[in-house]
PDB file of N, CA and C in Angstrom:
ATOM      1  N   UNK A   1      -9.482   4.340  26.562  1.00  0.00           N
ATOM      2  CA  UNK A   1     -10.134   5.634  26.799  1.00  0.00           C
ATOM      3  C   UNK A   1      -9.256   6.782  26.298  1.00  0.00           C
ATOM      4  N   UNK A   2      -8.055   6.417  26.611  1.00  0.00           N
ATOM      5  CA  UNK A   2      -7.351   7.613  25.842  1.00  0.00           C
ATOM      6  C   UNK A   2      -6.811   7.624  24.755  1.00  0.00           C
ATOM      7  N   UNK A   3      -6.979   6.973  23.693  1.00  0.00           N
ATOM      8  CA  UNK A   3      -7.072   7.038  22.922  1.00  0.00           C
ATOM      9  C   UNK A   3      -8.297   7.059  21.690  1.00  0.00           C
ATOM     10  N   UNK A   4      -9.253   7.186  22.789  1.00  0.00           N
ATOM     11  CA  UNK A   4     -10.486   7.560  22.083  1.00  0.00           C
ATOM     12  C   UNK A   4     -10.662   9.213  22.220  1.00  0.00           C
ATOM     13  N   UNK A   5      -9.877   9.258  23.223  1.00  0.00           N
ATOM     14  CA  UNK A   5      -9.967  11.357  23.730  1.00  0.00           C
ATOM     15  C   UNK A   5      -8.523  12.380  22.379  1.00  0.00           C
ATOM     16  N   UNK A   6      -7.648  10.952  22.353  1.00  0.00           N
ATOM     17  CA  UNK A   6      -6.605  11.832  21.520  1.00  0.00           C
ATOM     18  C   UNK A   6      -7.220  11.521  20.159  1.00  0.00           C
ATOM     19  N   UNK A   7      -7.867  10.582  19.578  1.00  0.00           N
ATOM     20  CA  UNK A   7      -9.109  10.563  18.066  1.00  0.00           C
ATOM     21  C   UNK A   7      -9.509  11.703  18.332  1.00  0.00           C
ATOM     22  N   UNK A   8     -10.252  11.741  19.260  1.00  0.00           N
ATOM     23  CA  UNK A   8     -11.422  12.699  19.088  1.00  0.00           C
ATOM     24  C   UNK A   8     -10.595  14.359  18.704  1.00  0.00           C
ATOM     25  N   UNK A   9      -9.833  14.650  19.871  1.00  0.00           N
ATOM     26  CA  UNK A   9      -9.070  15.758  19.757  1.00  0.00           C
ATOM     27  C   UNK A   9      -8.242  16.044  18.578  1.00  0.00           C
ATOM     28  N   UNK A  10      -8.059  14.893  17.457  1.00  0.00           N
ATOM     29  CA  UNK A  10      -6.850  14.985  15.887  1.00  0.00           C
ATOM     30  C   UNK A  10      -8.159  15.465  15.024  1.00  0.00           C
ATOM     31  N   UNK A  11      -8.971  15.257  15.449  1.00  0.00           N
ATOM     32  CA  UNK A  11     -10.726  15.193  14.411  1.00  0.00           C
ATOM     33  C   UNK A  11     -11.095  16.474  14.456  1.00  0.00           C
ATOM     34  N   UNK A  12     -11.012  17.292  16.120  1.00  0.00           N
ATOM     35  CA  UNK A  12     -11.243  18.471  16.153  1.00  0.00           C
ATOM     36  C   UNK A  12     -10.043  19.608  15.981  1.00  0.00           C
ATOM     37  N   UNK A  13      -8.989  19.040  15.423  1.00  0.00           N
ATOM     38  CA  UNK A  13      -7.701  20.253  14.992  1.00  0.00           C
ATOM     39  C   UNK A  13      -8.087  19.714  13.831  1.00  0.00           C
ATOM     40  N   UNK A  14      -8.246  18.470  12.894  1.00  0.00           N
ATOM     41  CA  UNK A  14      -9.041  18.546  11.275  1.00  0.00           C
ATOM     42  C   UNK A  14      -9.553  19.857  10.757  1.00  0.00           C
ATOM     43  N   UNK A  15     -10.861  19.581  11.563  1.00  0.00           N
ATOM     44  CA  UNK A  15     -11.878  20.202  11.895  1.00  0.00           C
ATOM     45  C   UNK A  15     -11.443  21.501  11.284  1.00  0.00           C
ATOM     46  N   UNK A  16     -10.539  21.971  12.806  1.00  0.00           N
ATOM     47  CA  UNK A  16     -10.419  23.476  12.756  1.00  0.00           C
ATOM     48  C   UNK A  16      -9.401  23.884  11.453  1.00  0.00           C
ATOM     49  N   UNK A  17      -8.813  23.109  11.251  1.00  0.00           N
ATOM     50  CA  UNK A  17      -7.341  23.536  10.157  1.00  0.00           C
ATOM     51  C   UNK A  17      -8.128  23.620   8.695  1.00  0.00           C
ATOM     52  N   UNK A  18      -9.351  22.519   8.763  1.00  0.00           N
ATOM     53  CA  UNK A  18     -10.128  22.936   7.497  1.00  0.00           C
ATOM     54  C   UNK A  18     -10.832  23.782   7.302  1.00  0.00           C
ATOM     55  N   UNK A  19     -11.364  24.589   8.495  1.00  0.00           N
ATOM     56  CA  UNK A  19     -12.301  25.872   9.018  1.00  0.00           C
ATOM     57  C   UNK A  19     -11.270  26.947   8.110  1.00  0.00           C
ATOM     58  N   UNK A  20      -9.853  26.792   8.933  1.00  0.00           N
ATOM     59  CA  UNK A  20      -8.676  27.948   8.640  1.00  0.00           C
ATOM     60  C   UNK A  20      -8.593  27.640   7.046  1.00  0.00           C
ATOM     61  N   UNK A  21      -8.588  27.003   6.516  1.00  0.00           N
ATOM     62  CA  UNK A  21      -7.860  26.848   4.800  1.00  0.00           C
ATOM     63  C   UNK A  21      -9.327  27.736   4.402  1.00  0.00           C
ATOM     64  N   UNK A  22     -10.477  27.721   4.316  1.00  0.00           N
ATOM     65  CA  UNK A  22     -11.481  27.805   4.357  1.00  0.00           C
ATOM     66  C   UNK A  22     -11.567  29.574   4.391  1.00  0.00           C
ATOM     67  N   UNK A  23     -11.391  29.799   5.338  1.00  0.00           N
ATOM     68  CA  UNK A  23     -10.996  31.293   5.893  1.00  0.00           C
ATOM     69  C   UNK A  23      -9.945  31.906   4.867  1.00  0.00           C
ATOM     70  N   UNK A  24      -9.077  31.550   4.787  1.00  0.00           N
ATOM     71  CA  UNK A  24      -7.963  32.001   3.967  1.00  0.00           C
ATOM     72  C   UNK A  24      -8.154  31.815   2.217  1.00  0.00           C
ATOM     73  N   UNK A  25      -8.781  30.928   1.980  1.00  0.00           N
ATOM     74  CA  UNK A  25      -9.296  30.652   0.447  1.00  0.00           C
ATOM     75  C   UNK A  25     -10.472  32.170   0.466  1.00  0.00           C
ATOM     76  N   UNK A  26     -11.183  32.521   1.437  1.00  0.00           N
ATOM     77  CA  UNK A  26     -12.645  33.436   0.974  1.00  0.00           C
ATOM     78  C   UNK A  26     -11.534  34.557   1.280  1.00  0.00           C
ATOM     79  N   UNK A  27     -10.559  35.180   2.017  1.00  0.00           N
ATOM     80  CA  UNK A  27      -9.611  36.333   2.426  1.00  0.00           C
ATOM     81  C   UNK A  27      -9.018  36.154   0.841  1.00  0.00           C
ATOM     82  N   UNK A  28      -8.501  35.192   0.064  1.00  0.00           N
ATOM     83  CA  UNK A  28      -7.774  35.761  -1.182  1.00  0.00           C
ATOM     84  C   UNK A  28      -8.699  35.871  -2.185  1.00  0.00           C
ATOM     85  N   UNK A  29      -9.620  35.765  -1.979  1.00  0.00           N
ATOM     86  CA  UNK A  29     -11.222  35.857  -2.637  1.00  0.00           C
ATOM     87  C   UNK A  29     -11.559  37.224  -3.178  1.00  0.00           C
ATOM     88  N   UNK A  30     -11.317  37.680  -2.180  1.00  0.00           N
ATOM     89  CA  UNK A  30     -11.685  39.149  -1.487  1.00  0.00           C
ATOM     90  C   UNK A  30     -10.906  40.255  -2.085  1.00  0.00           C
ATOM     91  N   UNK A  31      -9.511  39.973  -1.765  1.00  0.00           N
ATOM     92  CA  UNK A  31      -8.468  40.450  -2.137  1.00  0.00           C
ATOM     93  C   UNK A  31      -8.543  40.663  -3.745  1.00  0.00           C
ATOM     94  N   UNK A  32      -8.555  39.555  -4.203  1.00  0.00           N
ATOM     95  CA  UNK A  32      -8.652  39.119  -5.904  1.00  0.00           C
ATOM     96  C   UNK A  32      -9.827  40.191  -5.945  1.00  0.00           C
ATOM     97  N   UNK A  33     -11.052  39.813  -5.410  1.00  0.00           N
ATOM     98  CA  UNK A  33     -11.801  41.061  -5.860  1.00  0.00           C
ATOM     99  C   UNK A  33     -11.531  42.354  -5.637  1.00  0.00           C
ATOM    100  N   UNK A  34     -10.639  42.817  -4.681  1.00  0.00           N
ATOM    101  CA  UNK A  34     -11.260  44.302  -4.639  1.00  0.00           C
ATOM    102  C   UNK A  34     -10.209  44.353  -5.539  1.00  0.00           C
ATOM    103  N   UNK A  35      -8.739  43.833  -5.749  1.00  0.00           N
ATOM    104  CA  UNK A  35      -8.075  44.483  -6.695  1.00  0.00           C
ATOM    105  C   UNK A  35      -8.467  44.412  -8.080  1.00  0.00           C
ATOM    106  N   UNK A  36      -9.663  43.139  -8.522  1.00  0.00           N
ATOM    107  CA  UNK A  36     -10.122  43.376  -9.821  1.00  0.00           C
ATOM    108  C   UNK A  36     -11.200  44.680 -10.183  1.00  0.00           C
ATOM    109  N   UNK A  37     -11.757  45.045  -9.050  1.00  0.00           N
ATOM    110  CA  UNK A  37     -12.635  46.049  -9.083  1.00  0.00           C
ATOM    111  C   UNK A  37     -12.379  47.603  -8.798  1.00  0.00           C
ATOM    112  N   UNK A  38     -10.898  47.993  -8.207  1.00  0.00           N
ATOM    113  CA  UNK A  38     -10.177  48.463  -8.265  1.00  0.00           C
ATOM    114  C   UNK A  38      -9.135  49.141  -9.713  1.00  0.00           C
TER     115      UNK A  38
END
């Protein structure tokens, strides 16, 4: 059982750390644009 709760919980920091790369790839996105439009 507990090691079906600490899977589950490595799946949902995955999860979130790929959410964050995600976040940070569209933020230098952004950046890149306004300074190209700038």
């Amino acid at each position: 059982m507990k090691a079906n709760t600490e899977g589950e919980s490595n799946r949902n920091e995955l999860k979130k750390a790929r959410e964050d790369l995600n976040m940070i790839d569209l933020i230098k996105k952004y950046i890149c644009t306004v300074f190209v439009l700038n």
